[in-house]
C-alpha atoms as a PDB file:
ATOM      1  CA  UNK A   1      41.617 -10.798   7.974  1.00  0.00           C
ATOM      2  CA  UNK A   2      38.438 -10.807   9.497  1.00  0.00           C
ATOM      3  CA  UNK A   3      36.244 -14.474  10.000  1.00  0.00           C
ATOM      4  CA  UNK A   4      32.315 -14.479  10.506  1.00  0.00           C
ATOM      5  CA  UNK A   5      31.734 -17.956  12.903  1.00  0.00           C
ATOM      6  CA  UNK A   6      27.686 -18.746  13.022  1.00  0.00           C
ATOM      7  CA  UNK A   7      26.156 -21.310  15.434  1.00  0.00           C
ATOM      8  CA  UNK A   8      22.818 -22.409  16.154  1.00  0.00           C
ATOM      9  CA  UNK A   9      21.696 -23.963  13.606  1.00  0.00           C
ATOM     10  CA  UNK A  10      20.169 -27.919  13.827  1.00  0.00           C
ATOM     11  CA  UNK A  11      16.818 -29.560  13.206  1.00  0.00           C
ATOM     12  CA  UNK A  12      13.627 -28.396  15.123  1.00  0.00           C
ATOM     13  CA  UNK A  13       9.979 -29.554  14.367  1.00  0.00           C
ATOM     14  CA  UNK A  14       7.401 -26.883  12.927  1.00  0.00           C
ATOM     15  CA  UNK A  15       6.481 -23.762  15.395  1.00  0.00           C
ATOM     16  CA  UNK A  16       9.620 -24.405  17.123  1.00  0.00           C
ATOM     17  CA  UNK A  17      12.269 -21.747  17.793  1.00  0.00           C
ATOM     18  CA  UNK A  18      16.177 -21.152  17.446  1.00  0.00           C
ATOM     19  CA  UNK A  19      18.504 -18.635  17.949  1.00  0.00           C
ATOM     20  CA  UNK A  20      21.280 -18.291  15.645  1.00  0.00           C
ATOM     21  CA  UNK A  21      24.264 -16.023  16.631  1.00  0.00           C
ATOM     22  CA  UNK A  22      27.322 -15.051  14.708  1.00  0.00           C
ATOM     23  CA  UNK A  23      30.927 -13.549  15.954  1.00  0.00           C
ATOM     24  CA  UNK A  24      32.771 -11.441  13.982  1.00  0.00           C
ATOM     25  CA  UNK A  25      36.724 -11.698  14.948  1.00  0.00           C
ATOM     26  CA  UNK A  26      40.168 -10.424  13.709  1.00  0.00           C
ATOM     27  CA  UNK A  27      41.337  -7.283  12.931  1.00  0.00           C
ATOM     28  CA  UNK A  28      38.021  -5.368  13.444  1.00  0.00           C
ATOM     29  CA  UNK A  29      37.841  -0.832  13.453  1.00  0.00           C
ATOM     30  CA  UNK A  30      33.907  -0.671  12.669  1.00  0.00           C
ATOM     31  CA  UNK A  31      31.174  -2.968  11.790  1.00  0.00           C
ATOM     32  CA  UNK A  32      28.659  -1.422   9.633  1.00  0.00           C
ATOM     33  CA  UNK A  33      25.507  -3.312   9.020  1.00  0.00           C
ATOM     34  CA  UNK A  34      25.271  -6.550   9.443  1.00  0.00           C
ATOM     35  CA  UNK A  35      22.596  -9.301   8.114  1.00  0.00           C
ATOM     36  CA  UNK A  36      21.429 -12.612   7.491  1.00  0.00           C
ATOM     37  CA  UNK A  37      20.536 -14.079   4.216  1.00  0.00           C
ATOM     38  CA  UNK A  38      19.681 -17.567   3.604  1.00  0.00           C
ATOM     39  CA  UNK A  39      19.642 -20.301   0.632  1.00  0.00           C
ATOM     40  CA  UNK A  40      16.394 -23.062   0.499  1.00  0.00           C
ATOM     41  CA  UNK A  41      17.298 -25.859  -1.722  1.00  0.00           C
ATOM     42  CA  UNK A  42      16.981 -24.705  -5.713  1.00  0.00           C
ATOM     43  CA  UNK A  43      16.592 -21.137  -4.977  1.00  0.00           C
ATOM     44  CA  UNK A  44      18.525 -18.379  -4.695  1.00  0.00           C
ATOM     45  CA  UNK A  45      19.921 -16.785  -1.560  1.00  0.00           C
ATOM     46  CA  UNK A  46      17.755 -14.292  -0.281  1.00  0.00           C
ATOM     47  CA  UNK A  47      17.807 -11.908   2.331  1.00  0.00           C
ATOM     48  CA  UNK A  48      16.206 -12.402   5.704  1.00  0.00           C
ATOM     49  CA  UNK A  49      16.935  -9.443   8.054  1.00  0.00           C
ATOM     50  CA  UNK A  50      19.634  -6.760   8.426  1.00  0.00           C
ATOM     51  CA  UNK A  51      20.804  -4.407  11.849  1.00  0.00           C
ATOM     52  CA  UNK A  52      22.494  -1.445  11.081  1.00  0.00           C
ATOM     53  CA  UNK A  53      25.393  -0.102  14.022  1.00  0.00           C
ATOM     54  CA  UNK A  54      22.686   1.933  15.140  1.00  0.00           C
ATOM     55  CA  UNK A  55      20.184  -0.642  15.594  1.00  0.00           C
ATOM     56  CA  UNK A  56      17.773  -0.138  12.765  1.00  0.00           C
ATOM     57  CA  UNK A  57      16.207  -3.116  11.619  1.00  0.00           C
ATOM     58  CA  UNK A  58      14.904  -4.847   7.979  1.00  0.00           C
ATOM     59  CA  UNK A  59      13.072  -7.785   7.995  1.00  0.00           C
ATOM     60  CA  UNK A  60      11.404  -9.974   4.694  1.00  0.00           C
ATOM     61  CA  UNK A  61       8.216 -10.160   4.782  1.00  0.00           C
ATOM     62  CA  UNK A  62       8.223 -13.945   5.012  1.00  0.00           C
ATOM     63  CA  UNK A  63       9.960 -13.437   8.545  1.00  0.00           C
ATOM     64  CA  UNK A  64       7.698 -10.183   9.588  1.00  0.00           C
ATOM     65  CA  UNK A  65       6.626 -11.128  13.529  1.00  0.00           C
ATOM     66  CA  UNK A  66       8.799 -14.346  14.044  1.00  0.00           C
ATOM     67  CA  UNK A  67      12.342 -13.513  13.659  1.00  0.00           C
ATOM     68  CA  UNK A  68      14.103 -10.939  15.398  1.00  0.00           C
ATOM     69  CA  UNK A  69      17.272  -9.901  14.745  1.00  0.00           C
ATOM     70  CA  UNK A  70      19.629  -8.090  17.104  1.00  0.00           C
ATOM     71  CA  UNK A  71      23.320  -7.456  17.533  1.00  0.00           C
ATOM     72  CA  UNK A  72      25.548  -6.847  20.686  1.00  0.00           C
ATOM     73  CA  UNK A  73      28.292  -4.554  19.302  1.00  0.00           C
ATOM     74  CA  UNK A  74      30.754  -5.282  22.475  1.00  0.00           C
ATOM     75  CA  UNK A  75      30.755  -8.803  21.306  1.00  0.00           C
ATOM     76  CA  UNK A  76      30.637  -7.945  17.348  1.00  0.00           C
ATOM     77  CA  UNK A  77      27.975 -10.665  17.574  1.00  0.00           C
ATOM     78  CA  UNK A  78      24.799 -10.622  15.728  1.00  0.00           C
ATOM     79  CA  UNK A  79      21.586 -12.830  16.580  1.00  0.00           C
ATOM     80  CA  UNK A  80      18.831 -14.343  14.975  1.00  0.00           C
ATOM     81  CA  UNK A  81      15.804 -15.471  16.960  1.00  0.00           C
ATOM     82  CA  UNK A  82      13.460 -17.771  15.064  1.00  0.00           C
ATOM     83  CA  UNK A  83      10.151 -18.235  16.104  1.00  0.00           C
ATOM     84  CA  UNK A  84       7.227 -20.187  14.842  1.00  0.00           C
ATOM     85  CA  UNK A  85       9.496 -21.686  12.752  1.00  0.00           C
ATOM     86  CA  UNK A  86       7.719 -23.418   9.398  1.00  0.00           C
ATOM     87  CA  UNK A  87       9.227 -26.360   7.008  1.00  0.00           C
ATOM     88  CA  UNK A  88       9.624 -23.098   4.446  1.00  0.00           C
ATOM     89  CA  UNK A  89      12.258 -21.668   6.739  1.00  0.00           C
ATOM     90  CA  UNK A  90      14.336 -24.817   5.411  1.00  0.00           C
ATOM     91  CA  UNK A  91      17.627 -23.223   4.066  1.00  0.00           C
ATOM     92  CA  UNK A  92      21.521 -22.927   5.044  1.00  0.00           C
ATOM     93  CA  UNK A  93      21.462 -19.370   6.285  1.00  0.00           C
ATOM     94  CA  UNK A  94      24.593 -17.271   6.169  1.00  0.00           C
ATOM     95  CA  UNK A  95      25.823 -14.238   8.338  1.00  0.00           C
ATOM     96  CA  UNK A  96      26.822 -10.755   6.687  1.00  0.00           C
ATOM     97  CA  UNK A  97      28.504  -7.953   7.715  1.00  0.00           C
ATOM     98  CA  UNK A  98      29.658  -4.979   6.533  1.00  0.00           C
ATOM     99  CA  UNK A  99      33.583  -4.462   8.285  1.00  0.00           C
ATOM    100  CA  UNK A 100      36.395  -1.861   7.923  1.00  0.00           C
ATOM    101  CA  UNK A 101      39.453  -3.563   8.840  1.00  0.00           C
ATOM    102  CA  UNK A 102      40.377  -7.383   7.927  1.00  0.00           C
ATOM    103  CA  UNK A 103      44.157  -5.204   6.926  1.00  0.00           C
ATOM    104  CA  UNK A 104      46.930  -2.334   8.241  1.00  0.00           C
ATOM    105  CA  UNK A 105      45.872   0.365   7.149  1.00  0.00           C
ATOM    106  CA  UNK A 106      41.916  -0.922   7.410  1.00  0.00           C
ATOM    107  CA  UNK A 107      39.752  -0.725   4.478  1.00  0.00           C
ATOM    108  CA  UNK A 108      35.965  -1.550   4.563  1.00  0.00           C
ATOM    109  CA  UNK A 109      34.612  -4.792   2.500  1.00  0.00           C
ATOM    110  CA  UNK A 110      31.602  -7.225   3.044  1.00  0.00           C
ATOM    111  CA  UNK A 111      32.733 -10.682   4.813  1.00  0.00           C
ATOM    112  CA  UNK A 112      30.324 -13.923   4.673  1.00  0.00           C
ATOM    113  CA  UNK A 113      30.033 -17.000   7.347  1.00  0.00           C
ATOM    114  CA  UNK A 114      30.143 -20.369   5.998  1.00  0.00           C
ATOM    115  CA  UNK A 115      26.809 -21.140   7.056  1.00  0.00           C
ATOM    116  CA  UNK A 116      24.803 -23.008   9.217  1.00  0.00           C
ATOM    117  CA  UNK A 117      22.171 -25.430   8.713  1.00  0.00           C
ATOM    118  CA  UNK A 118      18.332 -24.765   9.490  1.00  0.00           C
ATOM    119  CA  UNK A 119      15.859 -27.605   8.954  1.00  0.00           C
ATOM    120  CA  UNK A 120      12.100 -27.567  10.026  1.00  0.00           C
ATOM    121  CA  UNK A 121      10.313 -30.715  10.087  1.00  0.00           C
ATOM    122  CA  UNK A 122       6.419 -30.578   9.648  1.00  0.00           C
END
C-alpha cells in the first residue's frame, strides 16, 4: 500500500503565503507525476498544478505567478508554495500522485491524500 500524508494547511489572511508539502510512503518503485487539485465549497475539484519526475511543471491559470510547485524525489515529497494568497484560494486541497508499487509484484495506480484545509480571510 502506498499513503499520501499532506500538511500545511491552516487559516492565513489575504496576500499571505503557505507552503503545503505532501510525503508519499510505503512500498514505493517510481513516482510518476504528481499534483495538487483542490475542492472550494459547491464546486468541483479542480486541478491546481502538476510536477512530472522530471520536473516539468502545469499550473491553472488562476494560480499562474503565485504558486509554485516543486517536488524533492529523495523524500517522495511534493510542495506547494502559495503566495499572494486570495479568499478564492478557499478550498480543501488534495495531493496526487501517480505511483508504481503500493503491491509485490508493483503495479502503477493513482493514490489521493485526505486533504488539508486552506482558508483565506479577506
Amino acid at each position: 500500500q502506498v499513503q499520501l500524508v499532506e500538511s500545511g494547511g491552516g487559516l492565513v489572511q489575504a496576500g499571505g503565503s503557505l507552503r503545503l508539502s505532501c510525503k508519499a510512503s510505503g512500498i514505493i518503485v517510481s513516482i510518476n507525476t504528481m499534483g495538487w487539485f483542490r475542492r472550494a465549497p459547491g464546486k468541483q475539484r479542480e486541478l491546481v498544478a502538476t510536477i512530472t519526475n522530471s520536473g516539468s511543471t502545469n499550473y491553472a491559470d488562476s494560480v499562474k505567478g503565485r504558486f509554485t510547485i516543486s517536488r524533492d524525489n529523495a523524500k517522495n515529497t511534493v510542495y506547494l508554495q502559495m503566495n499572494s494568497l486570495k479568499p478564492e484560494d478557499t478550498a480543501v486541497y488534495y495531493c496526487n500522485a501517480g505511483v508504481v508499487g503500493g503491491t509485490i509484484p508493483p503495479r502503477y495506480e493513482n493514490y489521493w491524500g485526505q486533504g488539508t484545509q486552506v482558508t483565506v480571510s479577506s
